[in-house]
Protein backbone atom coordinates (compact mmCIF):
# COMPACT_ATOMS: atom_id res chain seq x y z
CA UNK A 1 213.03 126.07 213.37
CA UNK A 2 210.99 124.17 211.08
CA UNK A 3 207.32 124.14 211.91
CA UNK A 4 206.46 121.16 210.17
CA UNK A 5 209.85 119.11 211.53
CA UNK A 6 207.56 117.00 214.02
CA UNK A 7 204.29 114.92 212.62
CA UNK A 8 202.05 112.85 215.32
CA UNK A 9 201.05 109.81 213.79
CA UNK A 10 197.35 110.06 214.85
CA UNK A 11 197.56 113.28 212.85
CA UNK A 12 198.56 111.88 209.79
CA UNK A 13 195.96 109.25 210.36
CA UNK A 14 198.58 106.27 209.51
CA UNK A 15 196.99 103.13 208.78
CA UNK A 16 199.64 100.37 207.92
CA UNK A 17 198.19 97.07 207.15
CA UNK A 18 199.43 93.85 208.08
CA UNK A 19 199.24 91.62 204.63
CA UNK A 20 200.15 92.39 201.13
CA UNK A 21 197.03 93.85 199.36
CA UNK A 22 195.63 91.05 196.78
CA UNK A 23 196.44 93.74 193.77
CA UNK A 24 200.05 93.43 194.19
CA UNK A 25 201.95 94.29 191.29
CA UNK A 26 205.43 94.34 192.68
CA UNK A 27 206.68 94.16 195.94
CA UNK A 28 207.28 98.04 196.03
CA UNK A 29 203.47 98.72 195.55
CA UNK A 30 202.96 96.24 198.08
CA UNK A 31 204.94 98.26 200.56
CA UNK A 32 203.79 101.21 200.08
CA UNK A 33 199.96 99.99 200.37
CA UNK A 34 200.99 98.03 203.64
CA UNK A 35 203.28 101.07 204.90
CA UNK A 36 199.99 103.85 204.20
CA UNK A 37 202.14 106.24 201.85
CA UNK A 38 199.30 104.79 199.34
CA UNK A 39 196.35 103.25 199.00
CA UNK A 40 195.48 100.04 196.74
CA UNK A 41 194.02 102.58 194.17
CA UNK A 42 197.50 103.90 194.11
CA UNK A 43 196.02 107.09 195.46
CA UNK A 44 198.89 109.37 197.99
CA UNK A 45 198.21 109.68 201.53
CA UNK A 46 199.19 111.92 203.89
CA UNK A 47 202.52 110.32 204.58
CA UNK A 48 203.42 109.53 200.90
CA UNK A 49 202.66 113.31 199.89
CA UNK A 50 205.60 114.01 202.73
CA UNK A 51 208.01 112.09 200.67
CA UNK A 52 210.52 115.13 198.89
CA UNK A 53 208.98 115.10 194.89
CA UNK A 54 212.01 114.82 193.05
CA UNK A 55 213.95 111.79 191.16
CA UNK A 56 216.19 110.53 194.20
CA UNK A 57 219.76 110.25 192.86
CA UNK A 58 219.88 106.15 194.28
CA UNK A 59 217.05 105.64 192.37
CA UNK A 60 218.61 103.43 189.03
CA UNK A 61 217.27 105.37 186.33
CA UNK A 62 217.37 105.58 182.23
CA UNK A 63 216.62 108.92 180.92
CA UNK A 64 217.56 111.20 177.57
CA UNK A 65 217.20 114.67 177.18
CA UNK A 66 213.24 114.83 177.59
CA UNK A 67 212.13 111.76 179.66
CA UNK A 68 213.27 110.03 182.74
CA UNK A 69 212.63 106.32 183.08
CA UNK A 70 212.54 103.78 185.91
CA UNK A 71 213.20 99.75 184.69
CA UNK A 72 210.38 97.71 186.11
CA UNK A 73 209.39 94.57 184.77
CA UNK A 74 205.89 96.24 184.95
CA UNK A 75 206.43 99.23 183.20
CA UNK A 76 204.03 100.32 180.65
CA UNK A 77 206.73 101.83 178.32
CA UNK A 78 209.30 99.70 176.28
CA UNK A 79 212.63 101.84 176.28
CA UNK A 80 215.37 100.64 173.93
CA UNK A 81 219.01 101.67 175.21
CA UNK A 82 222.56 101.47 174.93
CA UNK A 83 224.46 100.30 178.31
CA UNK A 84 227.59 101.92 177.00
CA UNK A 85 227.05 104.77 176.20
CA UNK A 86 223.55 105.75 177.49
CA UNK A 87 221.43 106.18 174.25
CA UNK A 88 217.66 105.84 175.44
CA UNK A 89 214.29 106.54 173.82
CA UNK A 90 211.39 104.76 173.63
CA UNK A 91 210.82 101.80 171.22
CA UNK A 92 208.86 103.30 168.56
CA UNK A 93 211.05 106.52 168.44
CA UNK A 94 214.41 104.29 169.09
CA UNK A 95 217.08 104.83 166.23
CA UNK A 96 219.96 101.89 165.62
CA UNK A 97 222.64 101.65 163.22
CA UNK A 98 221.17 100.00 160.17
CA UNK A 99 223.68 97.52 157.32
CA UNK A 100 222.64 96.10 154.40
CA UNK A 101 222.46 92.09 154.15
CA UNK A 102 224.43 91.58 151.71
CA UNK A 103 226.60 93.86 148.84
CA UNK A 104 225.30 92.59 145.40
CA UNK A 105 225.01 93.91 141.62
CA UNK A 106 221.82 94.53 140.62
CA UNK A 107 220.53 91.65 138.92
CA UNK A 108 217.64 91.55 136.24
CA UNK A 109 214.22 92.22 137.55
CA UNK A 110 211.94 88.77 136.69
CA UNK A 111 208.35 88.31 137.82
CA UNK A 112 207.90 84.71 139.44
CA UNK A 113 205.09 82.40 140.08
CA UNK A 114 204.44 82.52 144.23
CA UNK A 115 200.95 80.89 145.02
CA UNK A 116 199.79 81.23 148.20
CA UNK A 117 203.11 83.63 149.32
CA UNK A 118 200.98 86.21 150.70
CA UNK A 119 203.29 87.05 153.82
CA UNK A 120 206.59 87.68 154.07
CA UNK A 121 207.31 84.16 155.93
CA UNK A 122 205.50 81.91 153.24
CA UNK A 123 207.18 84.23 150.14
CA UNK A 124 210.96 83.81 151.99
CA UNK A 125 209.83 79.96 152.78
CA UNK A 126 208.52 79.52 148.76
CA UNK A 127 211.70 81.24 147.80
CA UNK A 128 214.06 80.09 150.13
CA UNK A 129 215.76 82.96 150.88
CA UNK A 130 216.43 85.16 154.64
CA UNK A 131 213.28 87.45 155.08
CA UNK A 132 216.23 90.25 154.69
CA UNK A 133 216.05 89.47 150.97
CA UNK A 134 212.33 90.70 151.01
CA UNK A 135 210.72 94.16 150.39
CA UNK A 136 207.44 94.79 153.28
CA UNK A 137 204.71 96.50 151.87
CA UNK A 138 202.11 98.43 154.35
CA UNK A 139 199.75 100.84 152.88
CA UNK A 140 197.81 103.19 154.38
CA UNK A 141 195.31 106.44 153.89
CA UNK A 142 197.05 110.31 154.78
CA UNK A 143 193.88 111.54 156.99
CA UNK A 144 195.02 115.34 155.95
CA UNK A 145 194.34 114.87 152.09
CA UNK A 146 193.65 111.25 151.81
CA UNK A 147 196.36 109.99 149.70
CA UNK A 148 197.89 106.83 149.69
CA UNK A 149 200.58 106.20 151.10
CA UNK A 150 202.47 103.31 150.17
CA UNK A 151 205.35 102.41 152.76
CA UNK A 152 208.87 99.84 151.99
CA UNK A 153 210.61 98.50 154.34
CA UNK A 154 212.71 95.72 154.55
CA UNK A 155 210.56 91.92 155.24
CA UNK A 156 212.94 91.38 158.33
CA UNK A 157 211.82 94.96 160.24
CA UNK A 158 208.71 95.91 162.03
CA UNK A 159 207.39 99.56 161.03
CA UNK A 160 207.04 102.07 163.53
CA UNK A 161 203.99 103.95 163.06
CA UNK A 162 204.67 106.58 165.45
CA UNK A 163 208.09 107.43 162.89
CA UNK A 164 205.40 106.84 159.70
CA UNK A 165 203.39 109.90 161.75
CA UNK A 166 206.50 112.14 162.22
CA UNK A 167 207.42 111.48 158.48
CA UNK A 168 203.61 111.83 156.64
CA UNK A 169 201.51 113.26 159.24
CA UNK A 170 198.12 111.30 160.47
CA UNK A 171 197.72 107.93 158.56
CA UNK A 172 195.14 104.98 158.59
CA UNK A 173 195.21 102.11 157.28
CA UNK A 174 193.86 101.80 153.38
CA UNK A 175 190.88 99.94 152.88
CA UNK A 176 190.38 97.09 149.82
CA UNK A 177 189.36 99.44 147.12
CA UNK A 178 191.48 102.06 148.01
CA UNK A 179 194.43 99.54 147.75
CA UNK A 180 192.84 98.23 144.14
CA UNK A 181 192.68 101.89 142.77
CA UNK A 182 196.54 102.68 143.39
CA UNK A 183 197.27 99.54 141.37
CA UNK A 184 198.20 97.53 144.29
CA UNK A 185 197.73 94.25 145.22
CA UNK A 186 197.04 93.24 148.94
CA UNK A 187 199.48 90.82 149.81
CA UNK A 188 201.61 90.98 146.44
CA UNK A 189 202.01 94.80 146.47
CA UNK A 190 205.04 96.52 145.85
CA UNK A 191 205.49 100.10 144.90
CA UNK A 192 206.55 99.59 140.96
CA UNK A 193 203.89 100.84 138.78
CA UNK A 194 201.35 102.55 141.39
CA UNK A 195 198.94 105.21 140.70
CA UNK A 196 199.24 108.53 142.47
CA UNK A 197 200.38 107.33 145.71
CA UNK A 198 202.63 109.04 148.16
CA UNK A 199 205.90 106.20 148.05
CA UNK A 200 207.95 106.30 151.52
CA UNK A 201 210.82 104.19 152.10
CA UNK A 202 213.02 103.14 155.14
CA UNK A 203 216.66 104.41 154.63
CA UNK A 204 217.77 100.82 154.42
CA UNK A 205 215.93 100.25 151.44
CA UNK A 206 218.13 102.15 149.24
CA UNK A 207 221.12 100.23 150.32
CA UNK A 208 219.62 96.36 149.54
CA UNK A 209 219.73 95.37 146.82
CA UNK A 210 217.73 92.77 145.13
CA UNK A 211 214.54 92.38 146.72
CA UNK A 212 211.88 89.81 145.92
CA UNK A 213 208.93 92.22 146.29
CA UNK A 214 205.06 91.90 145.39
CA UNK A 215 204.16 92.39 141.60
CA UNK A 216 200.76 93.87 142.13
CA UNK A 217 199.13 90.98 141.00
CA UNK A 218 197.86 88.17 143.24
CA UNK A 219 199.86 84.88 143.06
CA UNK A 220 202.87 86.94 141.81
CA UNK A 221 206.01 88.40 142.81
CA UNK A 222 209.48 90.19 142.12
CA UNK A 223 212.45 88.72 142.11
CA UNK A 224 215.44 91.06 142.47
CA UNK A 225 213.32 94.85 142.57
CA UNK A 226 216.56 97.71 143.26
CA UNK A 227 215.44 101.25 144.64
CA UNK A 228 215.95 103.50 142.08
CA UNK A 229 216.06 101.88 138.85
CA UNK A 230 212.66 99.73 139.66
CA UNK A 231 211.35 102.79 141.66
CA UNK A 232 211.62 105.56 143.49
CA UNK A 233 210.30 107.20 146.78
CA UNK A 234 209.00 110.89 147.55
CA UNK A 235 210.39 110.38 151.48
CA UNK A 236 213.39 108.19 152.85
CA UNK A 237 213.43 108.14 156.25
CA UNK A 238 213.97 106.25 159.19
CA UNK A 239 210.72 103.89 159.52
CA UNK A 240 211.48 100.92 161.48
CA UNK A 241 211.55 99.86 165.17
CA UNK A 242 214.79 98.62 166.83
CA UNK A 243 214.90 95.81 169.04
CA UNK A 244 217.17 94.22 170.80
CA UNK A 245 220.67 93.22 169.88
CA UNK A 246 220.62 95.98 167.01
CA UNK A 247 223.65 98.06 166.73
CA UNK A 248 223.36 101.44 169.04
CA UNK A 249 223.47 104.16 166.74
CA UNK A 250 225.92 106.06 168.36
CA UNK A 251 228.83 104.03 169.16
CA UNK A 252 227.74 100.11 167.74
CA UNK A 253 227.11 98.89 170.61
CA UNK A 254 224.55 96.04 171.66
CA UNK A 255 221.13 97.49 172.62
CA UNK A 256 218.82 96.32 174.66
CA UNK A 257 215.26 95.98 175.48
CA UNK A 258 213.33 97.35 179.10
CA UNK A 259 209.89 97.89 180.37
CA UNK A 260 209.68 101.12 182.55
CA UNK A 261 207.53 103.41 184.01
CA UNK A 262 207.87 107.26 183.10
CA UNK A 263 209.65 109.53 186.02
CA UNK A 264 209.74 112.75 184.32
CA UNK A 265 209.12 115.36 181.39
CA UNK A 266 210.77 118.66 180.72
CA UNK A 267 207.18 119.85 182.15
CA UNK A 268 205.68 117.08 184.07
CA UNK A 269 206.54 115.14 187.17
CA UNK A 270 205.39 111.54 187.62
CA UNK A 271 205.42 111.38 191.66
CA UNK A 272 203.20 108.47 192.22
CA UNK A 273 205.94 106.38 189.77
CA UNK A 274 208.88 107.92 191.82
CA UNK A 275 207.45 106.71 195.05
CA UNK A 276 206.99 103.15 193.20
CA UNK A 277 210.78 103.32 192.17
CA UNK A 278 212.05 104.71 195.56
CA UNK A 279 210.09 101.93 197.34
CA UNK A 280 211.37 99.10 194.41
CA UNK A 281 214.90 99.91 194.70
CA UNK A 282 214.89 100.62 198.87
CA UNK A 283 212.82 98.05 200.94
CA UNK A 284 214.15 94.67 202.74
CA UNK A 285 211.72 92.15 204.17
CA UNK A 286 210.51 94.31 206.66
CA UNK A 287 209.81 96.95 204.86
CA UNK A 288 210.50 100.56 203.21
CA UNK A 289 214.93 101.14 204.05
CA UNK A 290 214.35 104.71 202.49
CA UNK A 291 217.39 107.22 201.97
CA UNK A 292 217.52 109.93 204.74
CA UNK A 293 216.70 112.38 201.56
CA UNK A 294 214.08 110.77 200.18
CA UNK A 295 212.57 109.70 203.34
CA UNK A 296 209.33 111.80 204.88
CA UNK A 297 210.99 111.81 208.41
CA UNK A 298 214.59 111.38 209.73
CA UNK A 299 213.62 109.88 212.75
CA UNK A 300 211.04 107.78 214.10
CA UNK A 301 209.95 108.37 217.67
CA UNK A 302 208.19 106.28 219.57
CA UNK A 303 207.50 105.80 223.36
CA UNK A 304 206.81 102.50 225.35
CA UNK A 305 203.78 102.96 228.49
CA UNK A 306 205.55 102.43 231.78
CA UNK A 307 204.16 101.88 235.20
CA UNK A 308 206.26 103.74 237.04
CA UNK A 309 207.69 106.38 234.68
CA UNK A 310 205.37 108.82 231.97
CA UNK A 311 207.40 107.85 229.30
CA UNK A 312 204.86 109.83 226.86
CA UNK A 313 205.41 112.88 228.67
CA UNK A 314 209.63 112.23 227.87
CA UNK A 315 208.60 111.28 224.06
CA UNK A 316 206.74 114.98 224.13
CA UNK A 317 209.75 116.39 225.47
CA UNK A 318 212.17 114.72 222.61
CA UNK A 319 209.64 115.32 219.98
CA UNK A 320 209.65 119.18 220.86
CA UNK A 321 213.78 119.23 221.17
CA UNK A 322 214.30 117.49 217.34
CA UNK A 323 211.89 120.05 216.05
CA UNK A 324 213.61 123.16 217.43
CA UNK A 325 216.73 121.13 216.00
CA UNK A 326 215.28 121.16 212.41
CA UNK A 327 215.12 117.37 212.22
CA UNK A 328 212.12 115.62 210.60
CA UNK A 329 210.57 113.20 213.01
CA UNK A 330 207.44 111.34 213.17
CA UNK A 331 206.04 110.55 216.90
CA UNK A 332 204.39 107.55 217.16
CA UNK A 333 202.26 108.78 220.10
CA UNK A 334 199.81 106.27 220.04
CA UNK A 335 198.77 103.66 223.18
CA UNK A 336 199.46 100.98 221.40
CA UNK A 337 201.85 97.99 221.83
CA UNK A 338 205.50 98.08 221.85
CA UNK A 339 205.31 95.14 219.09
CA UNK A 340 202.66 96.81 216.70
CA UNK A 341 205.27 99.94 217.41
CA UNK A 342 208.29 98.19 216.12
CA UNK A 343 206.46 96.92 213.25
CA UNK A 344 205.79 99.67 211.90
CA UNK A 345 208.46 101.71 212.28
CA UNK A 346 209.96 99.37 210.28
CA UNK A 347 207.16 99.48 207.63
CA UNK A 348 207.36 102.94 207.04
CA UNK A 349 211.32 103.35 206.78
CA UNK A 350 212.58 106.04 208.69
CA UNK A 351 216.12 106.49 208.69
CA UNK A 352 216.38 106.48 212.39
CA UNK A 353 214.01 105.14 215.11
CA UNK A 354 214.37 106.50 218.91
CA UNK A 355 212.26 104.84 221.21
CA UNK A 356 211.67 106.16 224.89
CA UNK A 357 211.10 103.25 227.35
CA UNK A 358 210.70 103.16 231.48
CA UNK A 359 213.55 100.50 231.84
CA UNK A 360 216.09 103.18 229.54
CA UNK A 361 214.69 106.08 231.46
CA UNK A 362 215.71 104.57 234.51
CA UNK A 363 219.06 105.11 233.44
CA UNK A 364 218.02 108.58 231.87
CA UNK A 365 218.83 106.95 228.44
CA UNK A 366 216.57 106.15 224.90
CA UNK A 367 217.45 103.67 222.56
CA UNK A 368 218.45 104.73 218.89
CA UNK A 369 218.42 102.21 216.04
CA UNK A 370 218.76 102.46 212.26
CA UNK A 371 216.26 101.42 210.27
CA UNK A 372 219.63 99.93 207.93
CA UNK A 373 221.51 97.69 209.18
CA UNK A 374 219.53 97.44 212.06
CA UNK A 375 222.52 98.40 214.79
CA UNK A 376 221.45 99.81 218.26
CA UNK A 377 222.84 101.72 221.02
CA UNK A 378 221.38 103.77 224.00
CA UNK A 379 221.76 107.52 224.48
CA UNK A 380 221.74 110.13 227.33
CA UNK A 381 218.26 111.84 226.75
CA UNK A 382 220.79 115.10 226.72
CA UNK A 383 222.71 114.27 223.87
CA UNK A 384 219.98 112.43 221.95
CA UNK A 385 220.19 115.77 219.34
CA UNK A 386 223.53 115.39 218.85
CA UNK A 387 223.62 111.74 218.36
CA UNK A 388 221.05 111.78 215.73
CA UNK A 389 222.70 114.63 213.82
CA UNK A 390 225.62 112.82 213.86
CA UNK A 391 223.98 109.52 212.77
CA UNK A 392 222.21 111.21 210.17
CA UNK A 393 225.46 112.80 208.95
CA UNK A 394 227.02 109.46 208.72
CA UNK A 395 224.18 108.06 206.38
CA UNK A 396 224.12 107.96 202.36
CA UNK A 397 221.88 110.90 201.68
């Protein structure tokens, strides 16, 4: 027998509430707050620390070998991924299959007038040519030793800084006179003919040829700059953030873009977020339709006041036979209307709910329900075990 099979619902101090609270994020954080598993804080109560703290298998989920992510238009966390063939990680740490524009011969380096091209847009638009037939330059400060660091990437990509931090260590962002002193130029920098500065370039950068890059002089830039005979880099690495529609880097395929909320780490267990997916993926217009695993109760029990018959006293009875049977169950033991009753069963999400009544009793039977799919039927109070086991048997886990 399981001691804690059977919960009173005065004991768990349950207080559902009857309107969405006005901080509503989703509609799953709205049920929970109405249901009491927790509060508008997103603090757990008593009844949402009953839910089982683990990743329910129906819950839809994105995950690699360290994290576990649930897609929420919410979410705090972008996650790039591959619907084919499950690639995941998060969108600064996201890797895609990278091809060069266009194959080309070097062609002569020449230095052109570009007035007023001090972004990658006006230089492409002065130029006409694709932003992909531009070098990026970003420079920054290595907090360690304070070098420069002078970073290429291609105009058309976005630089991760969290890969820049795996590559270099620690960076920030180099200030005017630092720039000046490396023989840069901000705005028309490139990395031919710097002064002691740490180069890094994005692996694509090797492979396009052609660049118009900065000349280090304001108002003037480089047509046609090729790595390795125009310059070289200390580190090539992988720089850049993918996006959406790049090629998955493990078998081509179209990636895409999500917002999510973190479920899990090797050593860390987000249960507040897995009670926000369980309730996102599993809740109706009534309320919570919770799994019989990852609900807190199997069955919700609930008695009716009669005039004529103690229907409590039965419900006591009932309560005390499912716990010696090992099933979960919440009694509703409270005074309180058959209406409110109902309600919130349905709120809360119980697989089952079993309600004792006078005009059932009469006939010596309860009535069971499920909270999915909402079919009823009436037992014999004798065989009310064995229908719920069987019930519960019957249900997706």
């Amino acid at each position: 027998m399981n001691p804690q099979a059977a919960m009173k619902y005065r004991e768990l101090d349950i207080q559902t509430q009857r309107d969405f609270p006005s901080n509503m994020r989703t509609h799953g954080f709205g049920w929970l707050v109405r249901a009491g598993y927790i509060t508008r804080e997103s603090g757990v109560l008593p009844l949402g620390e009953r839910t089982p703290k683990q990743i329910h298998p129906s819950i839809p989920v994105i995950a690699n070998e360290c994290e576990t992510y649930f897609p929420i238009s919410t979410g705090s966390i972008e996650i790039i991924h591959c619907p084919a063939c499950k690639y995941a990680e998060r969108k600064e740490l996201a890797r895609f299959k990278k091809s060069p524009f266009s194959q080309e011969e070097p062609l002569p380096l020449e230095k052109v007038l570009t007035p007023d091209c001090g972004t990658i847009e006006s230089l492409a638009n002065f130029l006409n040519i694709p932003k992909e037939k531009t070098a990026k330059a970003l420079m920054y400060v290595r907090v360690a030793d304070n070098r420069f660091v002078f970073v290429v990437a291609r105009g058309d990509m976005t630089l991760s800084e969290a890969k820049l931090k795996s590559a270099v260590g620690e960076t920030r962002l180099a200030m005017a006179d630092e720039i000046a002193n490396a023989g840069a130029a901000a705005g028309y920098a490139s990395p031919i003919g710097l002064k002691d500065a740490l180069i890094i370039a994005d692996d694509l950068i090797p492979q396009s040829a052609n660049l118009a890059a900065g000349a280090n002089e304001s108002g003037y830039h480089f047509k046609n700059t090729n790595y390795g005979r125009d310059y070289s880099a200390e580190i090539i690495a992988d720089l850049v953030q993918a996006k959406a529609g790049d090629a998955c880097v493990n078998c081509g395929g179209a990636l895409e873009s999500t917002a999510a909320i973190l479920l899990s780490t090797p050593s860390e267990f987000y249960f507040e977020n897995m009670l926000l997916a369980l309730a996102e993926t599993h809740h109706d217009e009534k309320g919570l339709t919770f799994p019989k695993s990852a609900a807190p109760f199997d069955v919700y029990l609930m008695h009716v006041p009669g005039k004529e018959i103690d229907t409590r006293a039965k419900a006591d009875e009932i309560c005390e036979a499912f716990q010696r049977a090992g099933i979960r169950v919440l009694f509703d033991d409270r005074d309180e209307r058959a209406g409110v009753k109902f309600n919130d069963a349905d709120l809360i999400g119980c697989p089952a709910r079993v309600t004792v009544g006078e005009r059932g009793l009469k006939e010596n039977k309860v009535e069971v329900k499920t909270r999915k799919g909402g079919e009823s039927f009436s037992v014999e109070v004798g065989n009310i075990i064995e229908a719920i086991e069987d019930l519960l048997d019957n249900m997706t886990p």
